[in-house]
Protein backbone atom coordinates (compact mmCIF):
# COMPACT_ATOMS: atom_id res chain seq x y z
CA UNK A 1 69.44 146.75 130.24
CA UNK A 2 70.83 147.30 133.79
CA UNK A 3 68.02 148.93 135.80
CA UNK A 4 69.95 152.30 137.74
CA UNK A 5 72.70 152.53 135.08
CA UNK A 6 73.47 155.59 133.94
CA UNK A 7 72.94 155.73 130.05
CA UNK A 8 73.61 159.73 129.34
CA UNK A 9 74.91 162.23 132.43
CA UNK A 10 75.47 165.72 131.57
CA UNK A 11 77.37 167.20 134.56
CA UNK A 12 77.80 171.59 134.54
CA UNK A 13 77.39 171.68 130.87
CA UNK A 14 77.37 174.55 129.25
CA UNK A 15 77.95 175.10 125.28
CA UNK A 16 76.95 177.07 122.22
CA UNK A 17 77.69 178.23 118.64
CA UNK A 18 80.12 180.80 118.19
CA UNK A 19 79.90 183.49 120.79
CA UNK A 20 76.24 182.76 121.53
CA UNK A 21 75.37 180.96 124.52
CA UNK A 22 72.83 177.90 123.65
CA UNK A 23 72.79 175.81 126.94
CA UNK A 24 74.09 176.69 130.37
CA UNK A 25 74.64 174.86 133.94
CA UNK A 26 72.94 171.73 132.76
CA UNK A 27 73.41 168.61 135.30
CA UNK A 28 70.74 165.83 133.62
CA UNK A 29 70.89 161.74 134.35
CA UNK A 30 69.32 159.58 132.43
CA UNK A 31 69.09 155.99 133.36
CA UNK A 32 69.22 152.70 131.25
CA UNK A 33 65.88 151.92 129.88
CA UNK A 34 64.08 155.34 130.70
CA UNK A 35 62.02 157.36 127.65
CA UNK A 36 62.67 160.75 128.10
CA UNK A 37 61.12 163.73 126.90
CA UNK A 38 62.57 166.79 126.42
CA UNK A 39 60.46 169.91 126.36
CA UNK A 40 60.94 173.36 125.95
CA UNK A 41 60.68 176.80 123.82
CA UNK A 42 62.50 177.17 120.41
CA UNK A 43 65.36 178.41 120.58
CA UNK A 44 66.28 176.96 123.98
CA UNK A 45 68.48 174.52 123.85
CA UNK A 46 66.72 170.69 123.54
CA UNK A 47 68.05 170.20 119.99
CA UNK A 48 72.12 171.38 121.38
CA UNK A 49 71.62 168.95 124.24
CA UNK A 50 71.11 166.13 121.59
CA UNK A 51 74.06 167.44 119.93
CA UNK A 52 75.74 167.21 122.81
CA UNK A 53 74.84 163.59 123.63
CA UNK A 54 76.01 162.46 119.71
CA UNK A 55 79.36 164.60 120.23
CA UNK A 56 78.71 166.72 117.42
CA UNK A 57 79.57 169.81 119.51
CA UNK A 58 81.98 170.02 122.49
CA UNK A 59 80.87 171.56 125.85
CA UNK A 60 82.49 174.55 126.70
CA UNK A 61 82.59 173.82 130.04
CA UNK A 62 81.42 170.29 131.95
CA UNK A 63 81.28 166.51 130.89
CA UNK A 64 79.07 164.77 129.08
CA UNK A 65 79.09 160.71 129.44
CA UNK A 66 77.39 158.28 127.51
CA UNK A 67 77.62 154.86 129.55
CA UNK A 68 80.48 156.60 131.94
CA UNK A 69 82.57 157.87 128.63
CA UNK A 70 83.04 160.67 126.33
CA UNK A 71 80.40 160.71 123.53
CA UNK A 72 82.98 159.49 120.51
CA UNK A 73 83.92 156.09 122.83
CA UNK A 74 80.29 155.07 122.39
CA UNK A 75 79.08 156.83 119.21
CA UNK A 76 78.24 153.22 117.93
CA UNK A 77 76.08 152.96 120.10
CA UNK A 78 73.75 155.89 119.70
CA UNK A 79 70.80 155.53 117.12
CA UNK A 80 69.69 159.24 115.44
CA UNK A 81 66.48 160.29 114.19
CA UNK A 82 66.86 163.95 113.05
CA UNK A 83 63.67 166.09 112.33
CA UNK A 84 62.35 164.70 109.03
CA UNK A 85 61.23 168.31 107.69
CA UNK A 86 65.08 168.62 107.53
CA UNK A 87 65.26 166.26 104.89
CA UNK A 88 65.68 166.14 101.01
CA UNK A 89 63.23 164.10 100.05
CA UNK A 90 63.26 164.31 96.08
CA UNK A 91 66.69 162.79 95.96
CA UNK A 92 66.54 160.13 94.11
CA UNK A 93 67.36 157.55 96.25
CA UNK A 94 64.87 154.32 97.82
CA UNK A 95 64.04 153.61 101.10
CA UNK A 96 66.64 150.93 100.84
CA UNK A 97 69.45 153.22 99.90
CA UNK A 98 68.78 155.39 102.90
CA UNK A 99 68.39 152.81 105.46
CA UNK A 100 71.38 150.89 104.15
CA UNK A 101 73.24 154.69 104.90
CA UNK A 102 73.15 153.95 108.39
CA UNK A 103 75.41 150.79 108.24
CA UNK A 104 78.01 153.49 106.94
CA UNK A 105 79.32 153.78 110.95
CA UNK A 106 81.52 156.55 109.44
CA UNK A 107 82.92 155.17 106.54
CA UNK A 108 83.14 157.27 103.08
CA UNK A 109 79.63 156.86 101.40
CA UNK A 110 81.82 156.75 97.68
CA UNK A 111 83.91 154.08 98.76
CA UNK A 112 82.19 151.71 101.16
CA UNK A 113 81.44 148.34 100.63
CA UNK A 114 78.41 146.80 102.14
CA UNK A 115 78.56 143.20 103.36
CA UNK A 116 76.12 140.21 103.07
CA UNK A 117 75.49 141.24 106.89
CA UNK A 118 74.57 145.11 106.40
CA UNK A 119 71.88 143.57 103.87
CA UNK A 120 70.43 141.38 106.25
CA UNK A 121 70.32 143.80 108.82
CA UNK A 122 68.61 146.36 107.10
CA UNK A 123 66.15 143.61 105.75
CA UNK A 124 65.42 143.13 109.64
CA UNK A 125 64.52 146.86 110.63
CA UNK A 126 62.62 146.97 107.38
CA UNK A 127 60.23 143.84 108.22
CA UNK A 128 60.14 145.20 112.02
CA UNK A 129 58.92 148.32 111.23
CA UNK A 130 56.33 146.88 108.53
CA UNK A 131 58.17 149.21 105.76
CA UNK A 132 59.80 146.01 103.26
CA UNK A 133 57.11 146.30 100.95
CA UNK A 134 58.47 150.11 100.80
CA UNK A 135 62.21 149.13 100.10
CA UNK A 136 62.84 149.80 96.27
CA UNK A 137 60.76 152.72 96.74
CA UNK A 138 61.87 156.12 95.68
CA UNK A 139 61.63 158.05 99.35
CA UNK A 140 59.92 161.35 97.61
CA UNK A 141 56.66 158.86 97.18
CA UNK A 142 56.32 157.81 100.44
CA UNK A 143 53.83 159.55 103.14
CA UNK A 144 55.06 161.49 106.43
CA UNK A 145 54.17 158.58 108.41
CA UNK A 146 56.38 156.11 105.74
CA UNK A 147 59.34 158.10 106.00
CA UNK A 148 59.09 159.07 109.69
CA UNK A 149 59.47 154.98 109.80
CA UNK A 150 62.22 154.97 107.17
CA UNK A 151 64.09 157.69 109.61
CA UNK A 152 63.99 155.45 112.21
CA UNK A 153 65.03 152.24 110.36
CA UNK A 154 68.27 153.72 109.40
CA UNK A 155 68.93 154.72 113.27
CA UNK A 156 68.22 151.21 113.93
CA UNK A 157 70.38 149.76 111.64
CA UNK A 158 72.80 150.82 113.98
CA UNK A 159 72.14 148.41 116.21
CA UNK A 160 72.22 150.85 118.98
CA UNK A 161 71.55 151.27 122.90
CA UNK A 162 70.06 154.36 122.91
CA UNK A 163 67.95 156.24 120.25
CA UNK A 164 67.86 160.21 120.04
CA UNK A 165 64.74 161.42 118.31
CA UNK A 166 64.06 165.58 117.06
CA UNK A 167 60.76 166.01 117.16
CA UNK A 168 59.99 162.45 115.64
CA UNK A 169 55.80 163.40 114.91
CA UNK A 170 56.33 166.98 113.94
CA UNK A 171 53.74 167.19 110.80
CA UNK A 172 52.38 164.27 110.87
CA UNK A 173 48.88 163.33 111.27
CA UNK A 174 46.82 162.00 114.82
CA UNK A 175 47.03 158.55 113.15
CA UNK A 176 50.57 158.62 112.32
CA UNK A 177 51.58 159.95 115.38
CA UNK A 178 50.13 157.40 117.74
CA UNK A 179 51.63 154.70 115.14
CA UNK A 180 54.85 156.19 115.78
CA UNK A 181 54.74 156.29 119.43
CA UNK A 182 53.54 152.65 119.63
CA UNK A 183 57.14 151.61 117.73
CA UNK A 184 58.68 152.95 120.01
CA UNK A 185 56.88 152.11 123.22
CA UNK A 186 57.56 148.65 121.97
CA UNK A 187 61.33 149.88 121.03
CA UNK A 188 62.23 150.98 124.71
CA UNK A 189 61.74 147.62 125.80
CA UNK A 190 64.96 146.99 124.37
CA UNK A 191 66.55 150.81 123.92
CA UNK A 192 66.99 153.58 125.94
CA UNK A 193 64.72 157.03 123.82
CA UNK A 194 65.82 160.17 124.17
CA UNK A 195 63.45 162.52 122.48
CA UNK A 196 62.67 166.20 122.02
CA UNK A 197 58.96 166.93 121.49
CA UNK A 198 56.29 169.73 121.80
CA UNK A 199 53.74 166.51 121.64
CA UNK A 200 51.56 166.63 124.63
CA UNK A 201 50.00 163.44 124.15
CA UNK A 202 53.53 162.05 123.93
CA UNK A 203 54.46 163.79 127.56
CA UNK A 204 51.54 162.30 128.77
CA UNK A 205 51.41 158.69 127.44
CA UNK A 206 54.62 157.58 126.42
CA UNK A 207 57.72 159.41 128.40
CA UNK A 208 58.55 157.97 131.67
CA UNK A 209 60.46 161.31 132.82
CA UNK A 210 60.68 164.71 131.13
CA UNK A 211 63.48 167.71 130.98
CA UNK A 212 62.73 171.00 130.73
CA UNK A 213 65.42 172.89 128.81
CA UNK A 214 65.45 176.65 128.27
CA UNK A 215 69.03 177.56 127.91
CA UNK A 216 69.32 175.94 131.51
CA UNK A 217 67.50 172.47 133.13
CA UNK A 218 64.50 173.88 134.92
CA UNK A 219 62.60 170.08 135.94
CA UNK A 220 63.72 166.65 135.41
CA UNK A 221 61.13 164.28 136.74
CA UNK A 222 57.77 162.70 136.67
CA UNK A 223 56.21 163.54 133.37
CA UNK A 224 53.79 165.84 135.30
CA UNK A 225 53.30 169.58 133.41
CA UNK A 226 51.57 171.93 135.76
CA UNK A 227 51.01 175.44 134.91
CA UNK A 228 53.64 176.79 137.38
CA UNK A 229 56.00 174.56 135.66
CA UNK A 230 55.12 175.81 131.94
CA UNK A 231 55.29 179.06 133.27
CA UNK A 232 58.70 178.45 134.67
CA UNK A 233 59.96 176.70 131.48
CA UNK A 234 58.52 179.33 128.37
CA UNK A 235 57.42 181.76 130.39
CA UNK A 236 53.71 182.39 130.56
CA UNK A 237 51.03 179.46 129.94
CA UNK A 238 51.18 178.15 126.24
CA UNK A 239 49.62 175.84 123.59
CA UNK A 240 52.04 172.94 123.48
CA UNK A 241 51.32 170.76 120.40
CA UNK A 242 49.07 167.75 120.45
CA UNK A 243 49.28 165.95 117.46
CA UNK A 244 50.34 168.74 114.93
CA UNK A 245 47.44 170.94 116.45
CA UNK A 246 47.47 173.62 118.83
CA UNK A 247 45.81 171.72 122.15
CA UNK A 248 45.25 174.01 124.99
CA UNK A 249 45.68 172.16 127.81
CA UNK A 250 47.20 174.71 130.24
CA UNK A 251 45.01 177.22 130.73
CA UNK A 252 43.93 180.53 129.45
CA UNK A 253 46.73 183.59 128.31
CA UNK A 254 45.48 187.13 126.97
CA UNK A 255 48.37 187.51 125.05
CA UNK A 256 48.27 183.79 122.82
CA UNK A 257 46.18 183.79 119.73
C-alpha cells in the first residue's frame, strides 16, 4: 500500500432514494491503508455512503473515486461485508457454497463455472480465518461469531484492496466481537477497512480515523469522541454501543432511558 494515496474521495456528494434526501455536501478522503470508522445516528446516512463507495447508487450531485476512478472501474477491487442480521440464514446452503459466491465477480450464479483456482482461493480465506473445519457446514448451524467470519471470507475471496464492513459485530457477543476486530486489525495490514459501527470499543481501539455522518460529514479525524462532538453528530449525549450493550460513556441525558 502507498502511504498518502487516496483509496476512496467523496467530493460535494450528495444522494438519496427517491425524492428523499439521504446524504448531503459530503467531501471525505480516505487514504491507502487507514481503518475508518464511520459513526452516526440511524437513519443518517453511513450505510448510503457505503453504497456510494460500491456504486450501487449514483450521487446526485458530486464524484465519488475509488483509487482516482468511478466506483464500477474498480468494483473488483472492493471487498463487502453487509450486516449479517440481513441475512437468510436457513437456506440451505454450506459455508462453502457462500464463500465460493464471492468468486461470482458478477457472473450469473445459474450458469457459472468455478475453476480449480476459485477452489483454492476460497480454501485460503477459509484456513485464514480458522473457519475450514466449518466448510461443508450448513450456515443455519453456525454461531454469530462463525458466520460473521463466513461474511467476511466471501468479501475476501475477492481478493480485494479495500473492505467495506455494516456494522460487522452488531449482535454478537464481547468475545466475538474482540475476535472479530483482531481479524481485521491483522487484515488492514494488507487492506484498506472501511466500516460503519455504533461499537465504542471499536472507535477506541481499532479505527485509526473516524467520520461522523448525519445526512452531512460533521468530523473526520482522530478517533477522539468528545461530548461536544456527539452532541454535534446525534444531537444530545447518547449511549453508543459497546459490545452489543448500551455503554455510557458520554455522560449523563434526562431524556435517555
Amino acid at each position: 500500500m502507498t502511504a498518502g494515496k487516496m483509496a476512496v474521495e467523496l467530493e460535494n456528494v450528495s444522494a438519496g432514494y427517491g425524492s428523499i434526501t439521504a446524504v448531503q455536501g459530503v467531501n471525505l478522503a480516505i487514504e491507502e491503508g487507514s481503518f475508518t470508522g464511520i459513526i452516526g445516528p440511524n437513519g443518517g446516512g453511513k450505510s448510503t455512503i457505503l453504497k456510494l463507495m460500491l456504486g450501487l447508487i449514483q450521487p446526485w450531485q458530486g464524484k465519488v473515486r475509488i483509487f482516482g476512478r468511478e466506483p464500477h472501474y474498480f468494483r473488483h477491487l472492493i471487498g463487502y461485508v453487509p450486516q449479517a442480521a440481513s441475512s437468510n440464514r436457513q437456506f440451505p446452503i454450506s459455508v462453502r457454497q457462500v464463500v465460493l459466491q464471492g468468486r461470482l465477480a458478477g457472473s450469473t450464479p445459474f450458469f457459472h463455472r468455478y475453476h480449480k483456482w476459485d477452489h483454492q482461493i476460497v480454501e485460503r480465506c477459509l484456513t485464514r480465518l480458522d473457519i475450514l473445519d466449518l466448510a461443508n457446514r450448513q450456515i443455519g448451524q453456525l454461531s454469530g461469531g462463525q458466520w460473521q467470519r463466513v461474511l467476511i471470507a466471501r468479501a475476501l475471496v475477492v481478493q480485494p484492496r479495500i473492505l467495506l464492513l455494516d456494522e460487522p459485530t452488531s449482535g454478537l457477543d464481547a468475545s466475538s466481537s474482540s475476535l472479530v476486530y483482531e481479524l481485521l486489525q491483522e487484515l488492514n495490514q494488507e487492506l484498506s477497512i472501511v466500516m460503519v459501527t455504533h461499537d465504542t470499543i471499536a472507535i477506541s481501539s481499532c479505527v485509526k480515523d473516524i467520520a461522523c455522518i448525519n445526512y452531512t460529514l460533521h468530523y473526520h479525524g482522530e478517533p477522539d469522541i468528545s461530548p461536544e462532538l456527539v452532541m454535534q453528530v446525534y444531537g444530545c449525549p447518547v449511549d453508543l454501543i459497546a459490545h452489543g450493550v448500551p455503554h455510557r460513556v458520554l455522560g449523563q441525558h434526562g431524556g435517555m432511558q
